[in-house]
C-alpha atoms as a PDB file:
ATOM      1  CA  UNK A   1       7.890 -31.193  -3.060  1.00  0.00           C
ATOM      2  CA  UNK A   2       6.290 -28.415  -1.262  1.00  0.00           C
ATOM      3  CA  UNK A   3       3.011 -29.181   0.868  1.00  0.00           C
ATOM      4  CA  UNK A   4       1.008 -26.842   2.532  1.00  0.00           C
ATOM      5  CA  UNK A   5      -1.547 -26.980   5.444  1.00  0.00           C
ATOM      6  CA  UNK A   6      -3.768 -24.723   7.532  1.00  0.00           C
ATOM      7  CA  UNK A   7      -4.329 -25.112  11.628  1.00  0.00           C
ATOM      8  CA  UNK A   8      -6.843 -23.339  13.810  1.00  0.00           C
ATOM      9  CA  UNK A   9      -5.543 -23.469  17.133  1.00  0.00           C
ATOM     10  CA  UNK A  10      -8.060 -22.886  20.032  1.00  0.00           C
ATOM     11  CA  UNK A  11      -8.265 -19.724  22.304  1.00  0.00           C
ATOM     12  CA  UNK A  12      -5.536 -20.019  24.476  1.00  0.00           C
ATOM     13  CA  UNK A  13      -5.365 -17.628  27.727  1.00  0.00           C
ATOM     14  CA  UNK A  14      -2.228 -15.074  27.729  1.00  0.00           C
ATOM     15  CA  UNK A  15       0.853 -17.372  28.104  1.00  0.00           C
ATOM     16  CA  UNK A  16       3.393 -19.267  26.085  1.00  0.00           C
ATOM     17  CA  UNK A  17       1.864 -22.739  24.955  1.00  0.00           C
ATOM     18  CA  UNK A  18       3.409 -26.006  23.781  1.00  0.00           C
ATOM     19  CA  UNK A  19       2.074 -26.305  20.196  1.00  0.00           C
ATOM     20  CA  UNK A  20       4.374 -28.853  18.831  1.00  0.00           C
ATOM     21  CA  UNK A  21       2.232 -31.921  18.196  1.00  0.00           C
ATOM     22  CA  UNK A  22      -0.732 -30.226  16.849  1.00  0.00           C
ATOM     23  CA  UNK A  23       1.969 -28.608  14.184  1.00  0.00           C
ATOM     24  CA  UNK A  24       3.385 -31.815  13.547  1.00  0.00           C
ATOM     25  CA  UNK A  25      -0.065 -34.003  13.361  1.00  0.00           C
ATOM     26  CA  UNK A  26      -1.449 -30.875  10.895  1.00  0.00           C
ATOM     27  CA  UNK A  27       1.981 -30.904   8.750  1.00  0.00           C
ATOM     28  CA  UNK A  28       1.471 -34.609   8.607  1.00  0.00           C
ATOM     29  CA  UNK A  29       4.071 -37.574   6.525  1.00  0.00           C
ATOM     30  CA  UNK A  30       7.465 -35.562   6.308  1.00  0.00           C
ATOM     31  CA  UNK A  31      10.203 -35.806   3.394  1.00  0.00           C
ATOM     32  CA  UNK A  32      13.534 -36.962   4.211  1.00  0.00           C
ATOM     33  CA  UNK A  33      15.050 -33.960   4.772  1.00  0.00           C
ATOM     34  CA  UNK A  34      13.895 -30.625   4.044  1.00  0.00           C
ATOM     35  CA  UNK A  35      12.335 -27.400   6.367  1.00  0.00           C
ATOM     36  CA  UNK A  36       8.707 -27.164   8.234  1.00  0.00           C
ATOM     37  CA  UNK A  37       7.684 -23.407   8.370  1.00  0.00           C
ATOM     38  CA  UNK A  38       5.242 -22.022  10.472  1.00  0.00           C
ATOM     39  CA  UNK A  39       3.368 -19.015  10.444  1.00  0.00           C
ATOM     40  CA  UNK A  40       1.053 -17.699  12.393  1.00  0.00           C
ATOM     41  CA  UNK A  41      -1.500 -15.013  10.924  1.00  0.00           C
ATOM     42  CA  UNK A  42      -1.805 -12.465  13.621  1.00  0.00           C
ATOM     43  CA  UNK A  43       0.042  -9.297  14.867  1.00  0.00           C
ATOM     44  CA  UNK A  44      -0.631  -9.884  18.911  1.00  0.00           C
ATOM     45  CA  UNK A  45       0.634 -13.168  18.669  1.00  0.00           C
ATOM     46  CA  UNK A  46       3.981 -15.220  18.413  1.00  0.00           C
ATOM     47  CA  UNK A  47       5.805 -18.732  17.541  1.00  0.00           C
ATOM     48  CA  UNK A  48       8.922 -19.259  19.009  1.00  0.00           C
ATOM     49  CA  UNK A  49      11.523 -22.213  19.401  1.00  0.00           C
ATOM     50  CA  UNK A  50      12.196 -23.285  23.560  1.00  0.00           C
ATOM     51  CA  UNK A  51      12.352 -25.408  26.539  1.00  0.00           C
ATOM     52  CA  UNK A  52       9.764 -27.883  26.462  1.00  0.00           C
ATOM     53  CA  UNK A  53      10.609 -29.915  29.318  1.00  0.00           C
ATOM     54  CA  UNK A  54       9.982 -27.317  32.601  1.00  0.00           C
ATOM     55  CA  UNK A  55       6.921 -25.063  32.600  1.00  0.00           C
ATOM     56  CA  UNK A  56       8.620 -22.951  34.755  1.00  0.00           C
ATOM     57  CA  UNK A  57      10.023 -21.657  31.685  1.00  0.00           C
ATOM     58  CA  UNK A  58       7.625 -20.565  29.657  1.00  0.00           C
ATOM     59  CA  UNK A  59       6.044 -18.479  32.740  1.00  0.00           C
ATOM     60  CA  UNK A  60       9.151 -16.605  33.517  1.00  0.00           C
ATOM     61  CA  UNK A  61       8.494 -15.960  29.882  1.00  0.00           C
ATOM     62  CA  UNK A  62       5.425 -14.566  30.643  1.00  0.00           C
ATOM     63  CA  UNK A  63       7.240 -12.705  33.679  1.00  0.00           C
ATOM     64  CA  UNK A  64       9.842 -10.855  31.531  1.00  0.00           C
ATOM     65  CA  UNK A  65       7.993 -10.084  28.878  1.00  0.00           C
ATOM     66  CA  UNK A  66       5.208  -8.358  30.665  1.00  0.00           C
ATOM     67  CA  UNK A  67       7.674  -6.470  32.777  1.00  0.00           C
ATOM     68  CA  UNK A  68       9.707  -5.741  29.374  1.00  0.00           C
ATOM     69  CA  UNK A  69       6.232  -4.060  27.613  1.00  0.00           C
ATOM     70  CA  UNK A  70       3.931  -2.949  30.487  1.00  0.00           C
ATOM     71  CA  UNK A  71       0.505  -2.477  29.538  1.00  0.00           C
ATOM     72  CA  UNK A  72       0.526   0.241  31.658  1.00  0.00           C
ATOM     73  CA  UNK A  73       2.978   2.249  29.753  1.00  0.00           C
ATOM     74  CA  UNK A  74       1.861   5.741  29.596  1.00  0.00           C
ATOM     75  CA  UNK A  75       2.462   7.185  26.195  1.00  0.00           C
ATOM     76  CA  UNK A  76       1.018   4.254  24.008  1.00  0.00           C
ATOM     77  CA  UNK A  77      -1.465   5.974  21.684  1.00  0.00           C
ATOM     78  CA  UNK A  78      -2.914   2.949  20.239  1.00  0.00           C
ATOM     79  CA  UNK A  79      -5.111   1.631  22.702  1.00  0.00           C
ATOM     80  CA  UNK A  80      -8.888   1.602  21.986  1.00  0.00           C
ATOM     81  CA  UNK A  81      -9.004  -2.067  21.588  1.00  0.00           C
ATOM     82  CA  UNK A  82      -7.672  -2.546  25.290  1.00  0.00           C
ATOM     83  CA  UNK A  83      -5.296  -2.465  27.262  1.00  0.00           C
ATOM     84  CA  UNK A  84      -3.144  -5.060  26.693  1.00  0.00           C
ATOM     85  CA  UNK A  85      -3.477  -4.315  22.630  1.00  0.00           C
ATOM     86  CA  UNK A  86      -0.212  -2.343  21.908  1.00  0.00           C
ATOM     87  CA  UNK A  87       1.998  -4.319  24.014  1.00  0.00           C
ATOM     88  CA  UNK A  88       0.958  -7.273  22.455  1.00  0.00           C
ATOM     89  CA  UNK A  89       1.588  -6.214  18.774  1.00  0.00           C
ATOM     90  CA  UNK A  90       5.229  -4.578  20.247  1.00  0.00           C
ATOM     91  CA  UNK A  91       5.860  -8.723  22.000  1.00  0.00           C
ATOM     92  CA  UNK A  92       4.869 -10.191  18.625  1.00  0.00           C
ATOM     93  CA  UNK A  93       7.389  -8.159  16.679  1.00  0.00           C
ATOM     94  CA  UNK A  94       9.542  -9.318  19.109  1.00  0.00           C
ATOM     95  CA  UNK A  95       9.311 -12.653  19.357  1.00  0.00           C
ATOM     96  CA  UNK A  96       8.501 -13.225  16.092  1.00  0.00           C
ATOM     97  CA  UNK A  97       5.704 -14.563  13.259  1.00  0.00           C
ATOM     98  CA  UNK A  98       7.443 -17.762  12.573  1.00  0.00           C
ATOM     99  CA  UNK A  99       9.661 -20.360  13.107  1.00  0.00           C
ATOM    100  CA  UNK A 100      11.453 -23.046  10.536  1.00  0.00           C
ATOM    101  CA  UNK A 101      12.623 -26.457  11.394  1.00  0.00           C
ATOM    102  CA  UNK A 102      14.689 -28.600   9.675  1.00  0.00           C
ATOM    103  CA  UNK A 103      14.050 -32.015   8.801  1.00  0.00           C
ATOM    104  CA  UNK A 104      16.182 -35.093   8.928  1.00  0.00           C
ATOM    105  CA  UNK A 105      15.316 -38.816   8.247  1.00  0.00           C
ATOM    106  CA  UNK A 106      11.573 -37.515   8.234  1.00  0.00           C
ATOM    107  CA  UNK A 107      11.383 -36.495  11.380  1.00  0.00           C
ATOM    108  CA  UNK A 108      11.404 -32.617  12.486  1.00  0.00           C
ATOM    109  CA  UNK A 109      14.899 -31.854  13.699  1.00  0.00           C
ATOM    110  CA  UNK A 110      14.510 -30.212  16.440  1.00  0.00           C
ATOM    111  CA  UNK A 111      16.954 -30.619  19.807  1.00  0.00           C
ATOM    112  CA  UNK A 112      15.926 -32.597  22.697  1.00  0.00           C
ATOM    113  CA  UNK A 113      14.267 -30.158  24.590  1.00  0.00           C
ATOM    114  CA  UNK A 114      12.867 -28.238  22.443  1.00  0.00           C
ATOM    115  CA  UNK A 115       9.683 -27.682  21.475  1.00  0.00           C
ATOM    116  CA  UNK A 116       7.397 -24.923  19.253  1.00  0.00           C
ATOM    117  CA  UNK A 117       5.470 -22.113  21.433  1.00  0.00           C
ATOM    118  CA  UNK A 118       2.472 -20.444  20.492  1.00  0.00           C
ATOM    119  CA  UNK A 119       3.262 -17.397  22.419  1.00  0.00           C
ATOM    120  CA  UNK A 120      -0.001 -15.529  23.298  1.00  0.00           C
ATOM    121  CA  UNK A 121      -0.232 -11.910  23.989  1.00  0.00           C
ATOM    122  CA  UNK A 122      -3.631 -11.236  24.273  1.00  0.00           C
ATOM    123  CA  UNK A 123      -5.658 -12.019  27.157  1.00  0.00           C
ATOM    124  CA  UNK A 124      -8.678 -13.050  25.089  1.00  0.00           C
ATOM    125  CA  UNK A 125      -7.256 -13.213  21.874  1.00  0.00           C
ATOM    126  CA  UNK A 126      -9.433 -15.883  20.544  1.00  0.00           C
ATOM    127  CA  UNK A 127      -8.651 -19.151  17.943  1.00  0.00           C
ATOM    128  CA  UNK A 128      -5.276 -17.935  16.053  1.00  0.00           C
ATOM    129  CA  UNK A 129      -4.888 -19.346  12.123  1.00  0.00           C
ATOM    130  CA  UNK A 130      -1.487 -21.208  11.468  1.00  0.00           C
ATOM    131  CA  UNK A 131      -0.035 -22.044   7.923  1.00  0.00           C
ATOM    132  CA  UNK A 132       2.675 -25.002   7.981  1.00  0.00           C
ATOM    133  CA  UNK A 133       4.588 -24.764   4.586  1.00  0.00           C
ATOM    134  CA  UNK A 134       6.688 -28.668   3.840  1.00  0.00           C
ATOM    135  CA  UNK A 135       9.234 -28.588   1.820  1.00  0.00           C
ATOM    136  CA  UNK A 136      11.614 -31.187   0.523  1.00  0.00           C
ATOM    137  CA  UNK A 137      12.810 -33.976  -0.929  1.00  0.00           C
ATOM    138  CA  UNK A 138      13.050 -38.169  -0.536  1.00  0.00           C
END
C-alpha cells in the first residue's frame, strides 16, 4: 500500500515549530508497520526529528543556527530577495527537506520525546506545502 497526502501548513514566524499532529491527522489511518515520509516543498525551509518536550530547545535552535549562518555575512551574492534569503536556503540544506518515520502496530514510531519540526528560516516565509508519502503493509 502506498498513500499519499498533501498539507498546507500556515505562515509560521522564523523558528522551529512542533508539526507533529497536523502530519499525523493529514497522513491519517496507518498500516501496521511500514515508513511515513515527509517532505516539505521549499528551499528556505526544513523538517527535522527533536525534543518535543522543552521549548527551550527548539530556540537554542534558533540561537545556533543564526549564529552558525549570519545574515549579515558579507560575501553572500544572492541577496535581492532579503536579507535573511541566502542563509535560509544554506539552514535548509542543512537541516534537511525531509524526515521518515517508521511505523509499528499503526502508530508512528517515533521515541518518547520526540517530535517532527517544521524548521522555518524565513522571517515571513508564508504557508509552506508538505507531501506525506504512507507506505506499508497490514
Amino acid at each position: 500500500m502506498i498513500r499519499q497526502a498533501a498539507l498546507t501548513l500556515p505562515s509560521f514566524p522564523r523558528g522551529y515549530h512542533l508539526i507533529t499532529r497536523q502530519i499525523l491527522d493529514a497522513a491519517g489511518a496507518l498500516p501496521e508497520k511500514g515508513l511515513i515520509h515527509v517532505f516539505i516543498r521549499h528551499t528556505s525551509a526544513g523538517l527535522t526529528l527533536n525534543e518535543n518536550a522543552d521549548p527551550s530547545v527548539r530556540r537554542d535552535f534558533e540561537t545556533f543556527m543564526n549564529d552558525m549562518v549570519s545574515e549579515d555575512y558579507p560575501r553572500f551574492i544572492h541577496t535581492y530577495e532579503g536579507a535573511d534569503d541566502m542563509p535560509a536556503h544554506l539552514k535548509s540544506s542543512i537541516i534537511g527537506s525531509s524526515v521518515t518515520i517508521p511505523v509499528v502496530n499503526h502508530r508512528p514510531g517515533l521515541g518518547t520525546w520526540q517530535g517532527i519540526y517544521l524548521c522555518e528560516f524565513r522571517r515571513h516565509g508564508g504557508p509552506r506545502s508538505i507531501v506525506i508519502t504512507v507506505t506499508g503493509e497490514d
